[in-house]
C-alpha atoms as a PDB file:
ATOM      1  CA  UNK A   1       5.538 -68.488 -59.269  1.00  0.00           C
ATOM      2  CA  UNK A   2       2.111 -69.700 -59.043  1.00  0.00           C
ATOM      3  CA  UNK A   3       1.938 -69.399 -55.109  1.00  0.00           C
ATOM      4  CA  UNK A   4       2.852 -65.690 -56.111  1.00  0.00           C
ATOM      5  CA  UNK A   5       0.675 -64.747 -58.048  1.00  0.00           C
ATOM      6  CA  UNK A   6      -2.212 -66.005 -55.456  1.00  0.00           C
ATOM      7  CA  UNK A   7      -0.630 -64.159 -52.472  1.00  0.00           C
ATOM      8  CA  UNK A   8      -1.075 -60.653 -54.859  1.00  0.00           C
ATOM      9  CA  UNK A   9      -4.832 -61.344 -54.408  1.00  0.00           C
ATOM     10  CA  UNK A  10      -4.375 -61.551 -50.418  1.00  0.00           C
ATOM     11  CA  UNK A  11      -2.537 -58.438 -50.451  1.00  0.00           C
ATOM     12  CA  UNK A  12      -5.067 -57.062 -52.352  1.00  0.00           C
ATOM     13  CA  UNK A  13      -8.267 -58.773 -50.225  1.00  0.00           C
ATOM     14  CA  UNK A  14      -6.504 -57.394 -46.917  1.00  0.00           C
ATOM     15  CA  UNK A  15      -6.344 -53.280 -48.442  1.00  0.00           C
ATOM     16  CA  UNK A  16     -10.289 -53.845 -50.152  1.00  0.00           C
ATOM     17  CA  UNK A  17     -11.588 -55.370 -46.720  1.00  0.00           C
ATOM     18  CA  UNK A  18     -12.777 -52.037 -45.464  1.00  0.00           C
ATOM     19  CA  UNK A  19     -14.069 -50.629 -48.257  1.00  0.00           C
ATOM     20  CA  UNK A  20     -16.065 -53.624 -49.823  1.00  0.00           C
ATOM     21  CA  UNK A  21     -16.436 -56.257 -47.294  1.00  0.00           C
ATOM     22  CA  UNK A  22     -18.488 -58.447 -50.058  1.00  0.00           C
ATOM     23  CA  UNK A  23     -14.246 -58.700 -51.720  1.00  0.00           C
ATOM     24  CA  UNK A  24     -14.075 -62.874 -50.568  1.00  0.00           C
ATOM     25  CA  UNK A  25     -13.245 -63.638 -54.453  1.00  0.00           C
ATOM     26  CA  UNK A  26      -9.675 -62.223 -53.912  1.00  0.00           C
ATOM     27  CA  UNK A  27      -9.185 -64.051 -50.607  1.00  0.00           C
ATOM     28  CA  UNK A  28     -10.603 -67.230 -52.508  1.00  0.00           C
ATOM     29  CA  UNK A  29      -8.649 -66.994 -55.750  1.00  0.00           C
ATOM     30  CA  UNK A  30      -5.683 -66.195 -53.456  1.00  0.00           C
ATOM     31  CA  UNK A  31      -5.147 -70.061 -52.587  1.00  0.00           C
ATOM     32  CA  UNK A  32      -6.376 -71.156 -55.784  1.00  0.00           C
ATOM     33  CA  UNK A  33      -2.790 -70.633 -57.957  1.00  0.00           C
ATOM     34  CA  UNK A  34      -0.704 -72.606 -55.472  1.00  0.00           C
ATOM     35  CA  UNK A  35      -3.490 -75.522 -55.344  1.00  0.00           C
ATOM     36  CA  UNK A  36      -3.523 -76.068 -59.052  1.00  0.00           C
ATOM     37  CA  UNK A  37       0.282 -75.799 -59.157  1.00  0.00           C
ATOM     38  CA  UNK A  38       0.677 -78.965 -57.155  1.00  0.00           C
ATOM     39  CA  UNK A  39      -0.424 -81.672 -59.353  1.00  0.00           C
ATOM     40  CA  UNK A  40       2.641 -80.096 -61.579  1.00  0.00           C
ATOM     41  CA  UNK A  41       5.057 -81.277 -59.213  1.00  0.00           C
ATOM     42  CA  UNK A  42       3.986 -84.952 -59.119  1.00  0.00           C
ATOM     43  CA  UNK A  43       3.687 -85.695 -62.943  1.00  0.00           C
ATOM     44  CA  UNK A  44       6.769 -86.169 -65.573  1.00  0.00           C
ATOM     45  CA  UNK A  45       8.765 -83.111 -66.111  1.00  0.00           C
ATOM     46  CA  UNK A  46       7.453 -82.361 -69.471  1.00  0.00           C
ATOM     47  CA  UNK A  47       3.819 -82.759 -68.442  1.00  0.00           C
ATOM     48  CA  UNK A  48       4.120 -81.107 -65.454  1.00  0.00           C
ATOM     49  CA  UNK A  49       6.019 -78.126 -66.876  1.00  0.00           C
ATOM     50  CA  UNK A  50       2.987 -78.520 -69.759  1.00  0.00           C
ATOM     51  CA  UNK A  51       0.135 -77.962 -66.666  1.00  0.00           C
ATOM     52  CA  UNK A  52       2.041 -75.113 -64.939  1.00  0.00           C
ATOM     53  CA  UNK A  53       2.100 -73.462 -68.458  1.00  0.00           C
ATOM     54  CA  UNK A  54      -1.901 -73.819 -68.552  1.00  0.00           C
ATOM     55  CA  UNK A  55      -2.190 -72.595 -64.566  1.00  0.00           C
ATOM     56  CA  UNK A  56       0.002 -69.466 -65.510  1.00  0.00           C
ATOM     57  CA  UNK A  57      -2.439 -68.702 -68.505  1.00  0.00           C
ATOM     58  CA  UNK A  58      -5.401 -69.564 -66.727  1.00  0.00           C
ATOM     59  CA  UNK A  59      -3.972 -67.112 -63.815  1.00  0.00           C
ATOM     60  CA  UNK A  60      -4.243 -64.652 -66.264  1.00  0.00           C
ATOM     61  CA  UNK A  61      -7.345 -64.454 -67.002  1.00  0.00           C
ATOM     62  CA  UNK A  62      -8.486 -65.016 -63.780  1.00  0.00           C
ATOM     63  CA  UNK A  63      -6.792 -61.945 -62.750  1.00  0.00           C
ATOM     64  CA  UNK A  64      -7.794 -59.826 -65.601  1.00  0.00           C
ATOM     65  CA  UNK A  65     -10.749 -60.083 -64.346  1.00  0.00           C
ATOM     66  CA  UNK A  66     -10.578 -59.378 -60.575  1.00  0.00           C
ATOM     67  CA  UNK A  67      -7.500 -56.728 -61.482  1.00  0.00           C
ATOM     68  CA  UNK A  68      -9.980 -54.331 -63.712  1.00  0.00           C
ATOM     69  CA  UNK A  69     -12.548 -54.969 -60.872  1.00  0.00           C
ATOM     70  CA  UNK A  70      -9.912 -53.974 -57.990  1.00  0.00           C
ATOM     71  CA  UNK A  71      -9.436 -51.254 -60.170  1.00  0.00           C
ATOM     72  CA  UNK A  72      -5.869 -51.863 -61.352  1.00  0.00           C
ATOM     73  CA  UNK A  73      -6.255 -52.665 -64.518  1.00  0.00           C
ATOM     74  CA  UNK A  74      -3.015 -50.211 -65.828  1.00  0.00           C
ATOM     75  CA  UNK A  75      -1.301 -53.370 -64.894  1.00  0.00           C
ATOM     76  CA  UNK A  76      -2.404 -55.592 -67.219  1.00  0.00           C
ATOM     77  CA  UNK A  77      -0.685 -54.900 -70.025  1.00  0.00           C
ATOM     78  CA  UNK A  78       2.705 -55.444 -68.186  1.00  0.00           C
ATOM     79  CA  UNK A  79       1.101 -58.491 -66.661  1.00  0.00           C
ATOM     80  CA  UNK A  80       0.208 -60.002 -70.117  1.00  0.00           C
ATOM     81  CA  UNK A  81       3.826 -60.029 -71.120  1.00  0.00           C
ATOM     82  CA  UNK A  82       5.391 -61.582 -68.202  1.00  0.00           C
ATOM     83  CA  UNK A  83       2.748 -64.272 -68.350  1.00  0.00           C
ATOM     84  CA  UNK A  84       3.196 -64.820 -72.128  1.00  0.00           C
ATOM     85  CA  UNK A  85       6.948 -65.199 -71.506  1.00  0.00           C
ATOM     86  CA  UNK A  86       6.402 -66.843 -68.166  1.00  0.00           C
ATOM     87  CA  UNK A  87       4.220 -69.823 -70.048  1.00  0.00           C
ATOM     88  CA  UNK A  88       5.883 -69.841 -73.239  1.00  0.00           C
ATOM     89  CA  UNK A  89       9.290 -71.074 -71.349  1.00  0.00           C
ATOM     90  CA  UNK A  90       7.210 -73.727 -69.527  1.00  0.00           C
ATOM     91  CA  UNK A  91       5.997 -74.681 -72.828  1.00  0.00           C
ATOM     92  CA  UNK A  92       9.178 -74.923 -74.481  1.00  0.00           C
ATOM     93  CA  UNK A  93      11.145 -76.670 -71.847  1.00  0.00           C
ATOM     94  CA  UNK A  94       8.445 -78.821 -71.917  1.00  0.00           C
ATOM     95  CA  UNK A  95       8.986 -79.756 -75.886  1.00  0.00           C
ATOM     96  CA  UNK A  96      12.868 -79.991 -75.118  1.00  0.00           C
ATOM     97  CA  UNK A  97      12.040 -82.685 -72.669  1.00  0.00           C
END
């Protein structure tokens, strides 16, 4: 989930590139989810479900950020809820664990 929520930000790099050249943060961020994903898949199940929990919230507000300044910020509110959920089960299957 992580790896898509980083290739959003290349689709979203490649349509800015002609209009504001100076849009690298969306290009950079891009491989950023995926990268801190990985260390999730080496620890303990209940850790690393713990850490992708943090990387999906920290995704978010990473991307509320870049989204309002992309100017799609009418997706945040949907985006807010399917992260919430999103981390909340990582959480929680993490505490069952």
């Amino acid at each position: 989930m992580a790896s898509f929520l980083g290739g959003i930000h290349w689709g979203i790099g490649w349509s800015r590139l002609a209009q504001a050249p100076d849009g690298q943060a969306h290009f950079i961020w891009g491989v950023m989810p995926s990268l801190l994903a990985w260390p999730g898949l080496v620890m303990p199940p209940y850790a690393g479900l713990a850490w992708l929990g943090l990387v999906l919230i920290v995704c978010y507000l990473v991307d509320r950020r870049l989204y309002a300044r992309a100017g799609l910020g009418a997706w945040l509110k949907l985006r807010f809820r399917l992260s919430a959920v999103a981390a909340l089960s990582c959480f929680i299957g993490a505490g069952a664990l």
